[in-house]
Protein backbone atom coordinates (compact mmCIF):
# COMPACT_ATOMS: atom_id res chain seq x y z
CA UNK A 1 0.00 0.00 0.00
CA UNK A 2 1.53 3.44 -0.66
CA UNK A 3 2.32 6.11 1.27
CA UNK A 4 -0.12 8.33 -0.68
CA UNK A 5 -3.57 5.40 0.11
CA UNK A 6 -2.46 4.89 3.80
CA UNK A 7 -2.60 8.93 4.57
CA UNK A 8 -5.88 9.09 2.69
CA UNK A 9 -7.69 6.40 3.55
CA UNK A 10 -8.74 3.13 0.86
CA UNK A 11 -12.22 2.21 0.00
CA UNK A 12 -12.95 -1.37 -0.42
CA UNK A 13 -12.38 -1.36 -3.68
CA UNK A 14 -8.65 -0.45 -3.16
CA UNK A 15 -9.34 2.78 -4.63
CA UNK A 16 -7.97 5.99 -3.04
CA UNK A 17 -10.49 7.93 -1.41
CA UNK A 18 -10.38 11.51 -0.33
CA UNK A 19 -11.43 12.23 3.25
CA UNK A 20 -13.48 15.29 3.77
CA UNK A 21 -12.24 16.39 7.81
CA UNK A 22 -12.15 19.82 8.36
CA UNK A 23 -8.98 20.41 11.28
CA UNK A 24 -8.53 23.25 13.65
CA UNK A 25 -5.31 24.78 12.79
CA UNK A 26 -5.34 24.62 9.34
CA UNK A 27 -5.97 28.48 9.73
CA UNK A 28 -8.90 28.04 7.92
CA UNK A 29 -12.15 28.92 10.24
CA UNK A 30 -14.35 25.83 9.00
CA UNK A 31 -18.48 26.11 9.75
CA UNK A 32 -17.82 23.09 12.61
CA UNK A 33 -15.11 25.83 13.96
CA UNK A 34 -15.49 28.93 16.18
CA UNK A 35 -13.36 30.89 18.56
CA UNK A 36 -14.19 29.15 21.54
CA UNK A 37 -13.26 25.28 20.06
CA UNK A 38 -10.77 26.74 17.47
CA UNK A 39 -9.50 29.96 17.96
CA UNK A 40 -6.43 29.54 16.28
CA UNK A 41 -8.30 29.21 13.25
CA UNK A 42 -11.24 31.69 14.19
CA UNK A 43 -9.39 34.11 16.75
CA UNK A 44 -9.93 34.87 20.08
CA UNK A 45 -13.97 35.50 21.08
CA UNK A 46 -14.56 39.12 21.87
CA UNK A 47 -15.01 40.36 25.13
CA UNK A 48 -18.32 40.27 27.07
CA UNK A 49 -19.59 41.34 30.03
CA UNK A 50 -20.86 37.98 32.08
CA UNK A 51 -17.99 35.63 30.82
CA UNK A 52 -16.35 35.41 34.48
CA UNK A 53 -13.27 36.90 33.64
CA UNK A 54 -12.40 40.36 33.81
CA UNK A 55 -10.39 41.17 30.51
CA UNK A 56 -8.10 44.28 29.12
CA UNK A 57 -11.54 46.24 27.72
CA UNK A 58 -13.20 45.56 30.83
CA UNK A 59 -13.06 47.29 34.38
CA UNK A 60 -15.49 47.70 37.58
CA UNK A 61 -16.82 50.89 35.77
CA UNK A 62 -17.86 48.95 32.43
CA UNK A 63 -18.21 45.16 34.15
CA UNK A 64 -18.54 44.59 37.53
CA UNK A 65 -20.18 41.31 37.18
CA UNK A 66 -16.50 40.30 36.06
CA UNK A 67 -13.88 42.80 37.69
CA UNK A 68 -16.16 43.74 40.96
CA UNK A 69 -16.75 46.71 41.88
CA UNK A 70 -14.69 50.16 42.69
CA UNK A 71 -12.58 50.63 45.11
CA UNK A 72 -14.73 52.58 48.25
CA UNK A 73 -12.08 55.11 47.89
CA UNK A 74 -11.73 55.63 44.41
CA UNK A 75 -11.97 59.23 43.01
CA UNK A 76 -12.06 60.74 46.93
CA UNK A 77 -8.43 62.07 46.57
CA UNK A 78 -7.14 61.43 43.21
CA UNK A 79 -4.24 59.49 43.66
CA UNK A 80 -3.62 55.63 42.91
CA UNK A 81 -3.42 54.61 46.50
CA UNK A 82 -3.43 51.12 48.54
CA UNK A 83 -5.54 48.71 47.64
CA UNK A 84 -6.71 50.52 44.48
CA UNK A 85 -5.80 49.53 41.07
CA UNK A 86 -6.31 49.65 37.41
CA UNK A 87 -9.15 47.59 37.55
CA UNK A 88 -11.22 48.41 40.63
CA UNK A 89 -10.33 52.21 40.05
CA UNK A 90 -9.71 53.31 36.76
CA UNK A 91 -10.32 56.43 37.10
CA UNK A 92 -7.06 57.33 39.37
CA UNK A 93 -5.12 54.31 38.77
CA UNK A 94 -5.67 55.10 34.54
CA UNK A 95 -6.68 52.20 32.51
CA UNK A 96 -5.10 48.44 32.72
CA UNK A 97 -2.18 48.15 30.30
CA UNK A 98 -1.37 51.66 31.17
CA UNK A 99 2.25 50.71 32.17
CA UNK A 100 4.33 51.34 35.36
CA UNK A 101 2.24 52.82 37.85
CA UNK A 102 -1.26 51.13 37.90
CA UNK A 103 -0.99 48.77 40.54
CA UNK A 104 -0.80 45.88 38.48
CA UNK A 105 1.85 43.72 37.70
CA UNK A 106 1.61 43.29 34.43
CA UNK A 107 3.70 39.89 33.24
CA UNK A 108 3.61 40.79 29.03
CA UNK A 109 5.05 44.65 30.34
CA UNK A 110 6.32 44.94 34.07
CA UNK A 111 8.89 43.34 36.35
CA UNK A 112 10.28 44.02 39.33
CA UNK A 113 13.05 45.73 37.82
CA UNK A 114 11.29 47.94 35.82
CA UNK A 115 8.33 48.49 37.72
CA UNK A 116 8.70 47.49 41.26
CA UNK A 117 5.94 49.60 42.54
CA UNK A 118 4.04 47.46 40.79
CA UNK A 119 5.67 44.08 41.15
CA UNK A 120 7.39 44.51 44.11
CA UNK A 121 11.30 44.67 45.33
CA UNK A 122 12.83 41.89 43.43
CA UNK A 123 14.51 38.96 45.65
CA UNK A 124 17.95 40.15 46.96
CA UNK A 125 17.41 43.86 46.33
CA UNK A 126 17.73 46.15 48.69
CA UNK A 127 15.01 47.06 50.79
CA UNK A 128 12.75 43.61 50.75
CA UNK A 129 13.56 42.59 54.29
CA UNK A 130 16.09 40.15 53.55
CA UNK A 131 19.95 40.89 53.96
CA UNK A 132 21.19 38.32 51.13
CA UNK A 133 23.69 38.07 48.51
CA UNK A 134 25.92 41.02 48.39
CA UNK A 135 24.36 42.91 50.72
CA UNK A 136 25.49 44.29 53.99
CA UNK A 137 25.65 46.85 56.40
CA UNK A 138 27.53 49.31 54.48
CA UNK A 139 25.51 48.67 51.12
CA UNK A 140 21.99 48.24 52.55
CA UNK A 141 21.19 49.12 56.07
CA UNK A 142 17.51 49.05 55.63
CA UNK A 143 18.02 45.26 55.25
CA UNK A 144 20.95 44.33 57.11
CA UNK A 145 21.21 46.65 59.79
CA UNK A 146 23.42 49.08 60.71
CA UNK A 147 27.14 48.58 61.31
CA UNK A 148 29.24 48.61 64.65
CA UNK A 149 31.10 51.33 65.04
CA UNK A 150 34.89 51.08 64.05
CA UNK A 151 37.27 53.26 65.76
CA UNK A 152 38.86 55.20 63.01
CA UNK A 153 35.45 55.95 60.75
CA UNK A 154 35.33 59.56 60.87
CA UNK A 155 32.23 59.39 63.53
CA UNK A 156 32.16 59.70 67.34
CA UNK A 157 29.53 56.51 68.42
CA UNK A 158 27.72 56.24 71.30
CA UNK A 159 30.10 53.33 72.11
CA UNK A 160 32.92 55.30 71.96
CA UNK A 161 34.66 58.03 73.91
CA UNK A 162 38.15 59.76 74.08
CA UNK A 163 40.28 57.08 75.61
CA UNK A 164 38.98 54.53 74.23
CA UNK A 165 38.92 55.97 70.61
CA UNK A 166 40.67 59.73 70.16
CA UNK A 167 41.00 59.54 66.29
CA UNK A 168 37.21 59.60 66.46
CA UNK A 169 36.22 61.40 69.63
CA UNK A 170 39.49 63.93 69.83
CA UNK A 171 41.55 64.15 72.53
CA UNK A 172 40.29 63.77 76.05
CA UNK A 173 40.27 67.26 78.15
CA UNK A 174 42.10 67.43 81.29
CA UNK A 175 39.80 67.30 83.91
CA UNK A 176 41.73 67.28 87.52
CA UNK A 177 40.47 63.91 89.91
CA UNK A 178 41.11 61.49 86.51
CA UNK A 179 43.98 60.38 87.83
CA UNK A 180 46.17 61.79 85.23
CA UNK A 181 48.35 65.08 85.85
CA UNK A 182 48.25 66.57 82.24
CA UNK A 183 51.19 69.26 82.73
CA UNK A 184 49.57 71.22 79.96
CA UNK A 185 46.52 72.48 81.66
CA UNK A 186 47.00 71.00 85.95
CA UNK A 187 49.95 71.63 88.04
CA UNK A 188 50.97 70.82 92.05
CA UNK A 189 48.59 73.87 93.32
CA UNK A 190 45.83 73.67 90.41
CA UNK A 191 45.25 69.73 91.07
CA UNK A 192 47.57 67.99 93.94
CA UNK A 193 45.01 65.04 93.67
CA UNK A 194 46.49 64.26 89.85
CA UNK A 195 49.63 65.83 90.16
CA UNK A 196 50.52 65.51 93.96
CA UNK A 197 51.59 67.89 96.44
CA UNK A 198 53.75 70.50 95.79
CA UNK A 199 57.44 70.06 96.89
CA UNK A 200 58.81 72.32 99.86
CA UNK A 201 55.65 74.91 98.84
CA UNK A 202 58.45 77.50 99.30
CA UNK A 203 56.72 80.06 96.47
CA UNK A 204 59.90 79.81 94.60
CA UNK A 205 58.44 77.42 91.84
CA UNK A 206 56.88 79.57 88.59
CA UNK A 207 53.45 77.91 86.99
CA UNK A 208 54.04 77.45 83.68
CA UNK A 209 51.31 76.14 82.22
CA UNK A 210 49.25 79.76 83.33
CA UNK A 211 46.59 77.53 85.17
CA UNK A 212 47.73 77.59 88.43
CA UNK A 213 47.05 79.98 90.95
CA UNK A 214 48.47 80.05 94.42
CA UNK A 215 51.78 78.16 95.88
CA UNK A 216 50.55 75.57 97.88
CA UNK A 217 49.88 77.40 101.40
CA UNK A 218 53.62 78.73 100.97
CA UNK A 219 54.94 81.15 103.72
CA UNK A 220 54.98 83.87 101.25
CA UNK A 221 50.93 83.59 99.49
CA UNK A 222 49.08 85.59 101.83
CA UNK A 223 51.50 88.23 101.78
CA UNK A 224 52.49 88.26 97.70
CA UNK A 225 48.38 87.80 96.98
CA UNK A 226 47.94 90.40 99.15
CA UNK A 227 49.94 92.35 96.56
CA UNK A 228 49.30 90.81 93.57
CA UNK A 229 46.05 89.05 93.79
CA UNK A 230 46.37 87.39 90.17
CA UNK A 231 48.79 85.54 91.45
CA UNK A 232 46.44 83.23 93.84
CA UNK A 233 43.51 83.63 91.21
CA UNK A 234 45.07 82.87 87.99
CA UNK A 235 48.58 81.88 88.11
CA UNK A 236 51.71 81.39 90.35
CA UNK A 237 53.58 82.91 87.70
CA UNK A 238 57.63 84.40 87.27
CA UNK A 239 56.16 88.30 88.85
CA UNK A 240 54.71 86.43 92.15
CA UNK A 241 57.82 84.71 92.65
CA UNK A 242 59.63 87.74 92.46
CA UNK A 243 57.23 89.62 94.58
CA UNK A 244 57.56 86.27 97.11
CA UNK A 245 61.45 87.54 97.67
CA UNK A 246 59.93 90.85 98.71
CA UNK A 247 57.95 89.03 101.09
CA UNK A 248 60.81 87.21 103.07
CA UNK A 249 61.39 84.36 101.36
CA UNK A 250 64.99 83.45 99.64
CA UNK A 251 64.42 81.97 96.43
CA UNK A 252 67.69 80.42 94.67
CA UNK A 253 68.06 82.27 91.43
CA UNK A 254 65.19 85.39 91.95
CA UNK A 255 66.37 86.91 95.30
C-alpha cells in the first residue's frame, strides 16, 4: 500500500479515497469551527460582560459582574493609592495596560526591575527585608542593619569616647580627679590630687602652664596675693615669685 492510500484512507475497492475532515489549525475557520473550540483558526472570542473573567476592555466601571466593583475610595483624593488599582479604580489608577504605575503587575510589560511599585522589590534587592547576597551593612542598612562602630570611621559613636577611641572622639580634656596630671593644663597647686603635692611649697616654683594659681599654702601667698592678687587667682607665675622675695622668702636664682 503506498504512502499516498495509507494517509488518505482506501475504500474497499482499493481505490484511493479523499477524506473530507475539516482540522482546527489549518488556519482556515471551517463552519464546525469557532473561537471558543478553534480559535487559532477563528481568533480569540470578543469580550463580554458575564464571561467570568475580567479582561483588558473591561473594568469595575464597564463590568462589575466580572472585575467587581470600585474601590470605596476611588476618586475621593485622586491618587492611585493602597488597595486601588487599574481595575477596581480606573479612574485614578488610569486604565489596565497603562504601564508602570497602575498597581498591576503586568507579566507581558512589568517586572520588578522595571516596575517594582508594581511588582514589588525583586529577591535580593535592597530594601525587601532580607539581607542576602551582596548585601550588607555598608551597602543596605535598611536590610541588614546598621554597622558597629569602628574606631577610626570619621564618627564619634555612642560606644565610643576619648580614651577609648581619640581619632574619632578627639583628645580627652584634662579634667583634675582622673587620675592623670596633664602638665599642659594641671599643676601641684591647680590639682595635687592628679599631680601631687607641691614640693617644699616654698613660692619659689613659677606655673608654667598659666593655670595655676596660688603656691601651695607657701609662707609667702598671703602676703604676695595680698599684693598681687592674680597671682592666687590665675597663676603662680615668674612676677609672684619675684614679689615672694619681697615678702621674706629666699628663692635660689630670683632673690
Amino acid at each position: 500500500m503506498s504512502a499516498l492510500v495509507a494517509l488518505a484512507g482506501v475504500s474497499s475497492a482499493g481505490c484511493v479515497v479523499t477524506v473530507g475532515r475539516d482540522r482546527c489549525g489549518d488556519l482556515s475557520c471551517d463552519p464546525d469551527e469557532s473561537c471558543q473550540n478553534c480559535p487559532a483558526d477563528c481568533g480569540d472570542c470578543p469580550a463580554f460582560c458575564g464571561s467570568g473573567s475580567c479582561e483588558e476592555t473591561e473594568d469595575c466601571t464597564r463590568c462589575a459582574l466580572d472585575c467587581g466593583p470600585c474601590a470605596p475610595s476611588c476618586g475621593m483624593d485622586g491618587v492611585c493609592g493602597a488597595g486601588e488599582n487599574c481595575v477596581n479604580c480606573p479612574a485614578e489608577c488610569g486604565a489596565c495596560g497603562g504601564g508602570c504605575g497602575d498597581n498591576v503587575c503586568d507579566p507581558e510589560t512589568d517586572t520588578c526591575t522595571s516596575c517594582p511599585q508594581d511588582c514589588g522589590a525583586c529577591p535580593g534587592a535592597c530594601g525587601d527585608g532580607v539581607c542576602d547576597g551582596p548585601e550588607s551593612c555598608a551597602s543596605c542598612a535598611p536590610d541588614c542593619g546598621s554597622c558597629m562602630p569602628v574606631c577610626g570611621d570619621g564618627t564619634c559613636a555612642a560606644s565610643e569616647q576619648c580614651p577609648v577611641c581619640p581619632a574619632d572622639c578627639g583628645p580627652c580634656v584634662p579634667v583634675c580627679g582622673d587620675g592623670a596630671c596633664d602638665t599642659s593644663a594641671e599643676s601641684c597647686t591647680s590639682c595635687p590630687g592628679d599631680c601631687g603635692a607641691c614640693a617644699g611649697g616654698t613660692g619659689c616654683t613659677a606655673d608654667v602652664t598659666g593655670f595655676a594659681p596660688g603656691c601651695g599654702a607657701c609662707s609667702c601667698e598671703g602676703c604676695v596675693c595680698g599684693i598681687d592678687p592674680y597671682c592666687c587667682d590665675t597663676s603662680w607665675d615668674g612676677f609672684c615669685v619675684m614679689e615672694c622675695c619681697g615678702c621674706g622668702v629666699s628663692c635660689p636664682g630670683s632673690c
